[in-house]
Protein backbone atom coordinates (compact mmCIF):
# COMPACT_ATOMS: atom_id res chain seq x y z
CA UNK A 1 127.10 119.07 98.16
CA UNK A 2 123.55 119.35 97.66
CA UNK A 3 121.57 122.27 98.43
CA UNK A 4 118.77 120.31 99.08
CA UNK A 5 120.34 117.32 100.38
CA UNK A 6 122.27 118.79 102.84
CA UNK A 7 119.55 120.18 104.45
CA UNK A 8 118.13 117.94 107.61
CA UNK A 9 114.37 117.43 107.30
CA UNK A 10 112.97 118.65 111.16
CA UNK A 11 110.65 115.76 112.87
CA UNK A 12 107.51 117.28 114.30
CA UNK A 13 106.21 116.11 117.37
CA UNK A 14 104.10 113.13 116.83
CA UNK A 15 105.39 111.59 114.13
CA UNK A 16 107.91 108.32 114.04
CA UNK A 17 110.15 107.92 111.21
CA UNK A 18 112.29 104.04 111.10
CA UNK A 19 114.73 102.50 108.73
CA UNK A 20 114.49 98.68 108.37
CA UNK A 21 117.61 96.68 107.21
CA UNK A 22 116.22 96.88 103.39
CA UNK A 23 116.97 100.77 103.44
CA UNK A 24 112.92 101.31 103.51
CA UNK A 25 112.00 104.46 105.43
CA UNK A 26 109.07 104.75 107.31
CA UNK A 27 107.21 107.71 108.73
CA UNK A 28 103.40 107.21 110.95
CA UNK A 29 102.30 110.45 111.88
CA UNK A 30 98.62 111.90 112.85
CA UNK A 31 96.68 111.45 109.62
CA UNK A 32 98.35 107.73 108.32
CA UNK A 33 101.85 106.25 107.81
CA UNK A 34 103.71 106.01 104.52
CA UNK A 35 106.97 104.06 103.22
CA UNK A 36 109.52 104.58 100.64
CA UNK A 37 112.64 102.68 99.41
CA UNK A 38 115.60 104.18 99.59
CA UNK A 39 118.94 103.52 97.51
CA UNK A 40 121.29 101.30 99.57
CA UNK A 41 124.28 103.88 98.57
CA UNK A 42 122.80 106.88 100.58
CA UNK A 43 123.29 106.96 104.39
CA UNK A 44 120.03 107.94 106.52
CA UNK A 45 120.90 109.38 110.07
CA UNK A 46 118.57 110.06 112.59
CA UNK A 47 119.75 112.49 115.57
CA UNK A 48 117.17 114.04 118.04
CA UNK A 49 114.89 115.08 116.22
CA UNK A 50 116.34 115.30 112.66
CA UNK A 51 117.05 113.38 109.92
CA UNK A 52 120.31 113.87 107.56
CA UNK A 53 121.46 112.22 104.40
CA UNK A 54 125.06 111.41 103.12
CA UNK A 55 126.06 109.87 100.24
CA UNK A 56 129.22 108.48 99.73
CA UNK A 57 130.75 110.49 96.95
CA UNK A 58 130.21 113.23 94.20
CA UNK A 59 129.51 110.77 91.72
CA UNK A 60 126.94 112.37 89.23
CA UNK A 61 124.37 109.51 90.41
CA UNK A 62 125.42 110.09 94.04
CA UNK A 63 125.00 113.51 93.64
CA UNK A 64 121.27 113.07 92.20
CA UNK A 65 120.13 110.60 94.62
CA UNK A 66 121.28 112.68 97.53
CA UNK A 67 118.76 115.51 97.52
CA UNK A 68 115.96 113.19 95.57
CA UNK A 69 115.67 111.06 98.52
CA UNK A 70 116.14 113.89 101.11
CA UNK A 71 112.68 116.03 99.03
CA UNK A 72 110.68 112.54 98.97
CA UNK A 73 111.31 112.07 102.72
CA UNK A 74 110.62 115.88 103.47
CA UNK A 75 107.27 115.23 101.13
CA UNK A 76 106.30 112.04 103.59
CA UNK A 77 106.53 114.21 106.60
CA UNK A 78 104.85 116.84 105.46
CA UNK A 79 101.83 114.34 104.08
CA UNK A 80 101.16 112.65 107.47
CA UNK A 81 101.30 115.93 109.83
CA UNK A 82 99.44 118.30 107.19
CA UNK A 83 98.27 116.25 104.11
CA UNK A 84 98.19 117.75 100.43
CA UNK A 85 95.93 118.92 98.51
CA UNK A 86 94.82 119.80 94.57
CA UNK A 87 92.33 121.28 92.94
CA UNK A 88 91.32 120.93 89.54
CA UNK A 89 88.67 123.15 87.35
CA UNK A 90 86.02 122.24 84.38
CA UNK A 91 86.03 125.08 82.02
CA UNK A 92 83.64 124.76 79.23
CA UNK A 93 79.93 124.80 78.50
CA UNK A 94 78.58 121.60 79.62
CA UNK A 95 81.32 120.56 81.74
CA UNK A 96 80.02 118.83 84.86
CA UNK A 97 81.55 116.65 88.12
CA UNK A 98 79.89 114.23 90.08
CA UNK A 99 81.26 112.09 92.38
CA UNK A 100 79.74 109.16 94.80
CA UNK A 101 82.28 108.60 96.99
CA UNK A 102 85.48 107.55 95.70
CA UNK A 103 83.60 107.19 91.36
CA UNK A 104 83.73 109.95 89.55
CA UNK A 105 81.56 111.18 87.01
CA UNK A 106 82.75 113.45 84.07
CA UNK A 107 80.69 115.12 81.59
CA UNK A 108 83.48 116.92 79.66
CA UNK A 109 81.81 117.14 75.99
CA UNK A 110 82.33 114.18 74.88
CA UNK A 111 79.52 111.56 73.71
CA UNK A 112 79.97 109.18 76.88
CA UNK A 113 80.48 110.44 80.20
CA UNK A 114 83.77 109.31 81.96
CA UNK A 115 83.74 107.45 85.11
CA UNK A 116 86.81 106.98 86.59
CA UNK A 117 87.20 105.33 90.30
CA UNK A 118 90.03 107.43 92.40
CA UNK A 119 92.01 104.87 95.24
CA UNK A 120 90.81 104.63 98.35
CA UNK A 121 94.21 106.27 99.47
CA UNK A 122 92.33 109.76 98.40
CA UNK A 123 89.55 111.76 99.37
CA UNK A 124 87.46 113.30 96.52
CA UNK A 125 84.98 116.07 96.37
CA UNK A 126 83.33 118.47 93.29
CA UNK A 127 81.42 121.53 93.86
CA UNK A 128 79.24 123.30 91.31
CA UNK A 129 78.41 126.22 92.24
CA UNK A 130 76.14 128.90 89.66
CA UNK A 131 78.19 131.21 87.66
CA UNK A 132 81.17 129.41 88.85
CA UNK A 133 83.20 126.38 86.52
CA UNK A 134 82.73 122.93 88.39
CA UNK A 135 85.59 122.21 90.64
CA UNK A 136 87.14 118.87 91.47
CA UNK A 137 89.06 118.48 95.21
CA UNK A 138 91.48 116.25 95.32
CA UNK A 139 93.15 115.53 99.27
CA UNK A 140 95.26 112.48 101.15
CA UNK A 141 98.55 112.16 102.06
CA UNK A 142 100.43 111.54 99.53
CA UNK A 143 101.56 113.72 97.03
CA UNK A 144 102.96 111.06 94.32
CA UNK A 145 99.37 110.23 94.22
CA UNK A 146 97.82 113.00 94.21
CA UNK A 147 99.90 114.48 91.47
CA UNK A 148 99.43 111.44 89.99
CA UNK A 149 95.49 111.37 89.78
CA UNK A 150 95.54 114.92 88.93
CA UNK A 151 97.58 114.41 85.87
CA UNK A 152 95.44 111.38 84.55
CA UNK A 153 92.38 113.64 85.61
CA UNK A 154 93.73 116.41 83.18
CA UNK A 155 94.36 114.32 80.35
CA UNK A 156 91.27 113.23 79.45
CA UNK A 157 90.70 117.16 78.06
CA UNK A 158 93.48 119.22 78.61
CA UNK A 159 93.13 123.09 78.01
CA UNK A 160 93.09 124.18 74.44
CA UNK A 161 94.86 126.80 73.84
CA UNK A 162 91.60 129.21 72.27
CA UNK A 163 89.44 129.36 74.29
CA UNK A 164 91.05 128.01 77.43
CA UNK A 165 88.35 124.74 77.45
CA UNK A 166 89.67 121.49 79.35
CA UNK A 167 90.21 120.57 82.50
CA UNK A 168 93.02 122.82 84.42
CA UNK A 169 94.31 123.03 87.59
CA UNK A 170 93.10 125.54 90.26
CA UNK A 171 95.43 128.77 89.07
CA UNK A 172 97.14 127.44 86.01
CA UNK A 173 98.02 129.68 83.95
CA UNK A 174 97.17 129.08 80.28
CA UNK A 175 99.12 130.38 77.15
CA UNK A 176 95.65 131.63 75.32
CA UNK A 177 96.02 132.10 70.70
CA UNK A 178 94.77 134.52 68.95
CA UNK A 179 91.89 133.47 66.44
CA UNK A 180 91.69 133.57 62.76
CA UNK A 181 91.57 137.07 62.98
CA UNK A 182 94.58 138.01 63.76
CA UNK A 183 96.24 135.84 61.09
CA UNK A 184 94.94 138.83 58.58
């Protein structure tokens, strides 16, 4: 069995979670209602307040799919009683963030700035605070997209690895060269 897909995800008060006929799970809760398709192979059972997967045998694909689907589910309860957030961090002389509601504005050194409009799904913010980098908020419920954004928000400068310049997320660590000088 799977660890993870053995496990029953726990239904906090408040939030509703039904299967339609086309194996698509749905989950309302306090802060918005998501949906997600599930494979017609694994079983969905909801007792009290719990939900368990089966899947029908230890087929490698089976096996896969069991605790994939449980994690997504877990990740839509979680995103509609307590929401997700990410934070992401300009490092580099010049860097700036600016958003107007759901556009944002990038300066990240290059000779255009980058606007890039975030879905409506999400809630953006920046700060820029003196002798801190600019910071860029990212918060909804859910994490696909968030993760998503985030990514696409990193590529357009990701950290080099010299003098740690790019866009990084909040705490990332960053495997940092040594210059020309230590070549000697």
């Amino acid at each position: 069995m799977s660890r993870i897909g053995k496990q029953p995800i726990v239904i906090p008060a408040g939030v509703t979670v039904s299967v339609n006929a086309e194996n698509i799970i749905t989950v309302k809760g306090p802060k918005g209602e998501l949906k997600q398709a599930i494979d017609r192979d694994i079983k969905i059972e909801q007792k009290d307040n719990e939900i368990v997967f089966t899947r029908p045998t230890d087929q490698i694909r089976h096996r896969a799919m069991h605790g994939l689907y449980r994690a997504l589910v877990a990740n839509l309860v979680k995103g509609v009683t307590e929401g997700y957030k990410k934070e992401l961090e300009l490092v580099g002389v010049g860097f700036k963030a600016a958003n107007t509601g759901n556009i944002l504005d990038l300066a990240l050194g290059y000779s255009h700035n980058i606007i890039i409009e975030v879905p409506s799904e999400l809630k953006v913010s920046t700060t820029t605070e003196k002798g801190q980098n600019p910071k860029i908020f990212l918060e909804g419920i859910d994490k696909q997209l968030i993760g998503q954004v985030a990514a696409k928000l990193r590529s357009l400068r990701k950290p080099e690895p010299y003098k740690g310049k790019g866009v990084k997320y909040a705490g990332e660590i960053l495997r940092r060269k040594a210059g020309k000088a230590a070549g000697k």
